[in-house]
PDB file of N, CA and C in Angstrom:
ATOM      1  N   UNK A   1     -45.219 -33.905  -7.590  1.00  0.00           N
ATOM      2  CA  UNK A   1     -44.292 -32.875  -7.975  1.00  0.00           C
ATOM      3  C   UNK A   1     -44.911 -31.525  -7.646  1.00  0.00           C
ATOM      4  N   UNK A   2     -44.173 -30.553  -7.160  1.00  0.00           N
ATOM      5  CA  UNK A   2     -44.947 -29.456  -6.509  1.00  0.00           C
ATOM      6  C   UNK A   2     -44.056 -28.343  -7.386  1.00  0.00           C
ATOM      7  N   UNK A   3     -44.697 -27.837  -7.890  1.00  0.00           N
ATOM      8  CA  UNK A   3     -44.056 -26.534  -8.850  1.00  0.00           C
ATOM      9  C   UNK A   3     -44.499 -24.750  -8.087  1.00  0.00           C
ATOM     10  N   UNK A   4     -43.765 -24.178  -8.142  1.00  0.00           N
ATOM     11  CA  UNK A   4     -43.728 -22.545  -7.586  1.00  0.00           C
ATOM     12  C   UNK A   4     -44.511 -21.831  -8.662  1.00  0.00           C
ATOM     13  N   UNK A   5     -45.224 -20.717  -7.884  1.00  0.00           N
ATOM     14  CA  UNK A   5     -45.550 -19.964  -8.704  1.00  0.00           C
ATOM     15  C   UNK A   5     -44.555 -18.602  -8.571  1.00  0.00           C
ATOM     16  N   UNK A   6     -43.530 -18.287  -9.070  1.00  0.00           N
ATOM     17  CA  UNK A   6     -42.751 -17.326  -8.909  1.00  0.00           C
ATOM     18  C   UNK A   6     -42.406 -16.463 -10.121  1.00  0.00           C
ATOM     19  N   UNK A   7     -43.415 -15.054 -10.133  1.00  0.00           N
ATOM     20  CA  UNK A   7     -43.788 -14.266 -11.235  1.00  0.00           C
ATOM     21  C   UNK A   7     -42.566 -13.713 -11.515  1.00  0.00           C
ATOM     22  N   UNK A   8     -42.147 -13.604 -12.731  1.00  0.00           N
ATOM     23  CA  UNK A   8     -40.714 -12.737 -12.615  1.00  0.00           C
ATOM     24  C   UNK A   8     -41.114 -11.353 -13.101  1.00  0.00           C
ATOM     25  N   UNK A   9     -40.193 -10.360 -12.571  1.00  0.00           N
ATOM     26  CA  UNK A   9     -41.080  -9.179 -13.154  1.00  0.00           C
ATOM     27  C   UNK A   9     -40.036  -8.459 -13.776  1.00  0.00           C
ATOM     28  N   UNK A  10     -40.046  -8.554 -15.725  1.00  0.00           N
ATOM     29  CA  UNK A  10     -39.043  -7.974 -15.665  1.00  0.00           C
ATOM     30  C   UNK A  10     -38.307  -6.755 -16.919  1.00  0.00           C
ATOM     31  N   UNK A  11     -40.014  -6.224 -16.242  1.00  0.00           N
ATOM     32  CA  UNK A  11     -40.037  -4.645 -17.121  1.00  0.00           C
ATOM     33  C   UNK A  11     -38.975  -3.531 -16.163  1.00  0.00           C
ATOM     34  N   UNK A  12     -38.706  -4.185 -14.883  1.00  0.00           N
ATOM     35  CA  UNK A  12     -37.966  -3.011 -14.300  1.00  0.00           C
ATOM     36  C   UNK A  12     -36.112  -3.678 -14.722  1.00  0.00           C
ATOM     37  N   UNK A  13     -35.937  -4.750 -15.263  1.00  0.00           N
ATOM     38  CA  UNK A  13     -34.445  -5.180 -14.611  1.00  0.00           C
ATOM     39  C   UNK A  13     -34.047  -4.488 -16.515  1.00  0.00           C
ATOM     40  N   UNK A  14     -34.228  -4.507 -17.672  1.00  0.00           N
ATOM     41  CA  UNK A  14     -33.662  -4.029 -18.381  1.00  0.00           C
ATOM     42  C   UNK A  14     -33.349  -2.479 -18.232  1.00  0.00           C
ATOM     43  N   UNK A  15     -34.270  -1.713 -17.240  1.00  0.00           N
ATOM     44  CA  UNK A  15     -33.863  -0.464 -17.267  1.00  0.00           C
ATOM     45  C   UNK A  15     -33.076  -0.105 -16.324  1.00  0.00           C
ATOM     46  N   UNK A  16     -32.846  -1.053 -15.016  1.00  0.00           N
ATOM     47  CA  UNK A  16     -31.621  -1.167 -14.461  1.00  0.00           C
ATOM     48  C   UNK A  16     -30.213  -1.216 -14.971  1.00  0.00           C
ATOM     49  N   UNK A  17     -30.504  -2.223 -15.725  1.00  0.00           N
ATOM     50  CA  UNK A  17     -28.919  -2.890 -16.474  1.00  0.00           C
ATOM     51  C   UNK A  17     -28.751  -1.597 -17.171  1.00  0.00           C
ATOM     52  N   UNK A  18     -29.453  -1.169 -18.099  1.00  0.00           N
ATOM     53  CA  UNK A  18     -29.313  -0.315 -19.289  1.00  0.00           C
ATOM     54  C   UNK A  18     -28.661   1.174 -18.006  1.00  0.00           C
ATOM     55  N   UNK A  19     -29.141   1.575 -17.130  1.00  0.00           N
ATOM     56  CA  UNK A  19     -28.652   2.569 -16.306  1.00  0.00           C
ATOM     57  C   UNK A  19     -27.063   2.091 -15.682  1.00  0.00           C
ATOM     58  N   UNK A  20     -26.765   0.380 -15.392  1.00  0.00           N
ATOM     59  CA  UNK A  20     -25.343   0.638 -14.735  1.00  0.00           C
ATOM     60  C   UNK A  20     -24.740   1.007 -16.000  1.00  0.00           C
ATOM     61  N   UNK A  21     -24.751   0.231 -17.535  1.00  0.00           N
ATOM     62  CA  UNK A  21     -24.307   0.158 -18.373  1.00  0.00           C
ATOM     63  C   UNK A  21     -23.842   1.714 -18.533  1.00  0.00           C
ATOM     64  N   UNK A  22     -24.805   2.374 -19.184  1.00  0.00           N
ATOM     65  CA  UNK A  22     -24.849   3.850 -18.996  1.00  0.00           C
ATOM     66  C   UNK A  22     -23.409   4.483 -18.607  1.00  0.00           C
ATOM     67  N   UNK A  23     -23.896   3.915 -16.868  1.00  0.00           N
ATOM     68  CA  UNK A  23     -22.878   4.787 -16.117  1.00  0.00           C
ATOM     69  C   UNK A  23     -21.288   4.227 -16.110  1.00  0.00           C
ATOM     70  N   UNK A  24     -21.092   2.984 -16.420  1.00  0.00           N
ATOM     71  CA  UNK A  24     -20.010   2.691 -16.520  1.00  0.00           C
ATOM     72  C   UNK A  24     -19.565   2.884 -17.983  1.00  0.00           C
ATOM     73  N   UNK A  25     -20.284   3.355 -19.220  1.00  0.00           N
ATOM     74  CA  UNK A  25     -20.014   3.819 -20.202  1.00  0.00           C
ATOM     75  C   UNK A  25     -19.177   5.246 -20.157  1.00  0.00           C
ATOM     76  N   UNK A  26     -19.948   5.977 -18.954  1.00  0.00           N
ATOM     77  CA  UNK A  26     -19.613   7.519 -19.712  1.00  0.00           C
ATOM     78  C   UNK A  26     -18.450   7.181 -18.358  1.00  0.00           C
ATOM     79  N   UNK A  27     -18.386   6.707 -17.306  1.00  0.00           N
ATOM     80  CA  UNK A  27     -17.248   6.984 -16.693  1.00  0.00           C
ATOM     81  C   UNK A  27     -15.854   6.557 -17.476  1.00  0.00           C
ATOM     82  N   UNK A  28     -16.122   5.563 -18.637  1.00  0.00           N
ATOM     83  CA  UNK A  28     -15.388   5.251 -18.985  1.00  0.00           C
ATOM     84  C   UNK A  28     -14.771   6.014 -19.967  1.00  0.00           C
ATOM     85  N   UNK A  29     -15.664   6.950 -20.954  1.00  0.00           N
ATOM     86  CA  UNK A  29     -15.434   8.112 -21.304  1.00  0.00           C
ATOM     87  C   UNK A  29     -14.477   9.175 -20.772  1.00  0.00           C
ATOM     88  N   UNK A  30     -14.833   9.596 -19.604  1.00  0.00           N
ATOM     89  CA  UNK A  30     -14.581  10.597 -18.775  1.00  0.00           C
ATOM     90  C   UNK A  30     -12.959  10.030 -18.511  1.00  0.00           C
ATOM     91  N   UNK A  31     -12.853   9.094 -17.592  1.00  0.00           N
ATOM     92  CA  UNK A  31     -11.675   8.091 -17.706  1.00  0.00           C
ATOM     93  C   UNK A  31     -10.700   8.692 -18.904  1.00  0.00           C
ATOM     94  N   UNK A  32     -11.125   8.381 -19.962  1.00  0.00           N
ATOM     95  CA  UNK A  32      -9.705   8.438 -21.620  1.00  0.00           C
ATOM     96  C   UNK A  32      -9.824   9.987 -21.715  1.00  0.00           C
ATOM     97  N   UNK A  33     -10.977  10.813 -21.596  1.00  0.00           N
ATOM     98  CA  UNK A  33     -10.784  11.956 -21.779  1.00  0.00           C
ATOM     99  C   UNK A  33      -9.753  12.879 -20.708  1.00  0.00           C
ATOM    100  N   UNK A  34      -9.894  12.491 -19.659  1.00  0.00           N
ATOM    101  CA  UNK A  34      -8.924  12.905 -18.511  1.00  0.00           C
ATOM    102  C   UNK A  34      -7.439  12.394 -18.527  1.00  0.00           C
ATOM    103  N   UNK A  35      -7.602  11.434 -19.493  1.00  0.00           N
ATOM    104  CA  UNK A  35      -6.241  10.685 -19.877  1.00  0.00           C
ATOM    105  C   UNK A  35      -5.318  11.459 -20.904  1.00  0.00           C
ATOM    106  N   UNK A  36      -6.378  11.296 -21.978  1.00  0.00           N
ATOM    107  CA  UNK A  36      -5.723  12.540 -23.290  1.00  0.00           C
ATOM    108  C   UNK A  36      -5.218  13.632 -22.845  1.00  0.00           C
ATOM    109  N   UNK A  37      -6.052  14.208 -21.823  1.00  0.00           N
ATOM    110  CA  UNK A  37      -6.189  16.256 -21.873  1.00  0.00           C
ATOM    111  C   UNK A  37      -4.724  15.546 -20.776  1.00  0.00           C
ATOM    112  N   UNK A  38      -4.146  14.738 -19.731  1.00  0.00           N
ATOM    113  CA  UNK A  38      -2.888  14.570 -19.053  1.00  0.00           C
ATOM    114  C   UNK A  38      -1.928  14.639 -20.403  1.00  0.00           C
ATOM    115  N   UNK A  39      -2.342  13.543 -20.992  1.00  0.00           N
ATOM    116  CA  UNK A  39      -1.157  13.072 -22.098  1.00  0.00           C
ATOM    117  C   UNK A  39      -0.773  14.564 -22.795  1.00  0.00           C
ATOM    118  N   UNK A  40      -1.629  15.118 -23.373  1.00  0.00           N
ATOM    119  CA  UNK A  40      -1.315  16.487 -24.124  1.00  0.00           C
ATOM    120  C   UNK A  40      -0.576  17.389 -23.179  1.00  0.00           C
ATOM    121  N   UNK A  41      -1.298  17.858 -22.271  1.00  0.00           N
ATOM    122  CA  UNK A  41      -0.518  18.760 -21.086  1.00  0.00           C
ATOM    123  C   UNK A  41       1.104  18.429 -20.550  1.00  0.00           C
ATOM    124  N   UNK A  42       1.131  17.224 -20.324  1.00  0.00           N
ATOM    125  CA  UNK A  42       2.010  17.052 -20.140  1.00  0.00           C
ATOM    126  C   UNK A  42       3.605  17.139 -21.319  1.00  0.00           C
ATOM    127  N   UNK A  43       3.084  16.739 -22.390  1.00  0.00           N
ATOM    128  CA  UNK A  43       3.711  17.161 -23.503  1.00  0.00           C
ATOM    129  C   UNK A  43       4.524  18.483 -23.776  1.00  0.00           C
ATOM    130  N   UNK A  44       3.546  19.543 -23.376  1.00  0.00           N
ATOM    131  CA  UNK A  44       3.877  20.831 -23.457  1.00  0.00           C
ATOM    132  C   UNK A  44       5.291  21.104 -22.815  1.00  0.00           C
ATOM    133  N   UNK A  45       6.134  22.412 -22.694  1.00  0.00           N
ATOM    134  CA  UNK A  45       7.155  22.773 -22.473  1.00  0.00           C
ATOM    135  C   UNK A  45       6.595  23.711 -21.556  1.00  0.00           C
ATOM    136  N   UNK A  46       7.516  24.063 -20.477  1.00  0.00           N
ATOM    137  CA  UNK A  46       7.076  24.756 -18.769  1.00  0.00           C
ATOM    138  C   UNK A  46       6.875  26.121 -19.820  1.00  0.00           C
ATOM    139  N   UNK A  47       7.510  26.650 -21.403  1.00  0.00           N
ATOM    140  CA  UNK A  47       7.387  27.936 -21.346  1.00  0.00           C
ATOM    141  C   UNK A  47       6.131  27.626 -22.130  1.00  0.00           C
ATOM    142  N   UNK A  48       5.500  27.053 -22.773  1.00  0.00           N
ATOM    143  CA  UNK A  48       3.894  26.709 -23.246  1.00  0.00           C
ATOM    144  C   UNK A  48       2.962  26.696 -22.168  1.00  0.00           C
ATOM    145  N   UNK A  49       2.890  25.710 -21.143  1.00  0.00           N
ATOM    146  CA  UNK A  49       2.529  25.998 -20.100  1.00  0.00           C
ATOM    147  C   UNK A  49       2.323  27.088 -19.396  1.00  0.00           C
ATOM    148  N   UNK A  50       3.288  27.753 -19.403  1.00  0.00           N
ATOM    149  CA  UNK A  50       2.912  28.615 -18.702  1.00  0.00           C
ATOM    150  C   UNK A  50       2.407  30.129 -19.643  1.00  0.00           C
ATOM    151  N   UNK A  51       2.645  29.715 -21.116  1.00  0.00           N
ATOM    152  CA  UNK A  51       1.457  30.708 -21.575  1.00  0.00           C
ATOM    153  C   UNK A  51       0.153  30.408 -21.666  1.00  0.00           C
ATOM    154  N   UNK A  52       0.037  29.635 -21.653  1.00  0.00           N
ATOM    155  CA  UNK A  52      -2.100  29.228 -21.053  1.00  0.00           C
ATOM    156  C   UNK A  52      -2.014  29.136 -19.697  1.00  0.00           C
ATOM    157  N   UNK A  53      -1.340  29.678 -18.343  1.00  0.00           N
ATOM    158  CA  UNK A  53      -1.205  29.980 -17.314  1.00  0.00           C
ATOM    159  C   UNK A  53      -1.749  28.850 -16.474  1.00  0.00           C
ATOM    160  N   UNK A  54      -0.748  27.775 -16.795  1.00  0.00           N
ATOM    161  CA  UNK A  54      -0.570  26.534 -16.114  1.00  0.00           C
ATOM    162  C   UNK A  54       0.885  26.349 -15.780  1.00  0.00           C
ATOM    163  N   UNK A  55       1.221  25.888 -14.616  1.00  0.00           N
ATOM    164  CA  UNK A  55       2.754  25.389 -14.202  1.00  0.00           C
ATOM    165  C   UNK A  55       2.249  23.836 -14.370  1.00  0.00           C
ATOM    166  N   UNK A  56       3.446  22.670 -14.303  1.00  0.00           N
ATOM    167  CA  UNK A  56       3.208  21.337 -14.021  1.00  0.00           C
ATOM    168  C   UNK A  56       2.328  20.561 -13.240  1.00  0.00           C
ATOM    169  N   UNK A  57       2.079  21.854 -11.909  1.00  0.00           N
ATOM    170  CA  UNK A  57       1.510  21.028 -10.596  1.00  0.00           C
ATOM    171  C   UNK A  57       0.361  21.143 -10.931  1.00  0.00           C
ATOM    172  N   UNK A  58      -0.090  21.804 -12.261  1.00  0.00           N
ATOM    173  CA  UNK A  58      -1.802  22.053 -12.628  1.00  0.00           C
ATOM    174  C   UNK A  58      -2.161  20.840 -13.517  1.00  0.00           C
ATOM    175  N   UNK A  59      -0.925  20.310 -13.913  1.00  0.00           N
ATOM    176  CA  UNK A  59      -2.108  19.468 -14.725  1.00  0.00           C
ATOM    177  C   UNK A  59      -2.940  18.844 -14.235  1.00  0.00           C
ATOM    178  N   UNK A  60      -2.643  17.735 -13.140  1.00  0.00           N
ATOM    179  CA  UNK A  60      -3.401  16.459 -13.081  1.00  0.00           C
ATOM    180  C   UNK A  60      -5.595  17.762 -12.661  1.00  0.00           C
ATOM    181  N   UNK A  61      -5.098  18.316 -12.028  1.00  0.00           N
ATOM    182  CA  UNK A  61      -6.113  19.096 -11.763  1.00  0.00           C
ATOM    183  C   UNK A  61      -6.783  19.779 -12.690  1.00  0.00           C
ATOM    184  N   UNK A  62      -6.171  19.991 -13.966  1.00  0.00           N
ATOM    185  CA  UNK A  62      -6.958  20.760 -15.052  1.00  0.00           C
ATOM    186  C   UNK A  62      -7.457  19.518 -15.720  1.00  0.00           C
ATOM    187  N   UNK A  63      -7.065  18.560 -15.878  1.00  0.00           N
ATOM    188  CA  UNK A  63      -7.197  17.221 -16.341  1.00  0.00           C
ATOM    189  C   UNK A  63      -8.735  16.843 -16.197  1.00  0.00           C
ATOM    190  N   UNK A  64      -8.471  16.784 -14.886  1.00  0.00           N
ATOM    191  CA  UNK A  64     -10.037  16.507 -14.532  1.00  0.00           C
ATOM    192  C   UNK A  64     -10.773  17.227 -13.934  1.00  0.00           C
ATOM    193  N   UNK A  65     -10.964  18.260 -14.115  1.00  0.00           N
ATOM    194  CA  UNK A  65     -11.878  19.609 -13.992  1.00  0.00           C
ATOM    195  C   UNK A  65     -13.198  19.112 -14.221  1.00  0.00           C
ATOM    196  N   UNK A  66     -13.585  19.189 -15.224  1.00  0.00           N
ATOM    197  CA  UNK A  66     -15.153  18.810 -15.672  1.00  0.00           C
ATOM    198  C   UNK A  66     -15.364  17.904 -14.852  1.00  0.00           C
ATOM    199  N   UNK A  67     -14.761  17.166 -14.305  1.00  0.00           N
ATOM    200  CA  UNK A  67     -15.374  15.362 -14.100  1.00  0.00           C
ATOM    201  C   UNK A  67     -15.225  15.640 -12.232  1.00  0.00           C
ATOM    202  N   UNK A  68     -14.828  16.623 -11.370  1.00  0.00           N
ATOM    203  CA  UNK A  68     -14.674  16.583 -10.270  1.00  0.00           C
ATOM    204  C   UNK A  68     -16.197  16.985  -9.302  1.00  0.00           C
TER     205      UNK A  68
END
């Protein structure tokens, strides 16, 4: 019977995982927050809107400002 010696090394793979995790955490964040700030905006009335000096064609773009 012939057995491998195959070291696993695996002080680097939890800080991998823990980094996609991470990043698919806060995108997922970013995601509902860009969702809400649509949902609210859109809510508004063109004459609300347009007193915080937004027309319609701004939302999706004010939406996700931070995240662009």
């Amino acid at each position: 019977m012939t057995s491998y010696a195959n070291p696993i090394h695996t002080s680097y793979a939890p800080a991998r995982h823990t980094s996609v995790l991470r990043t698919i955490y806060r995108a997922a964040l970013n995601w509902r927050d860009v969702r809400e700030t649509r949902k609210v905006l859109s809510r508004l009335t063109d004459r609300e809107l347009n007193d915080i000096g937004l027309d319609r064609s701004q939302i999706d773009d004010v939406a996700q400002f931070p995240y662009r």
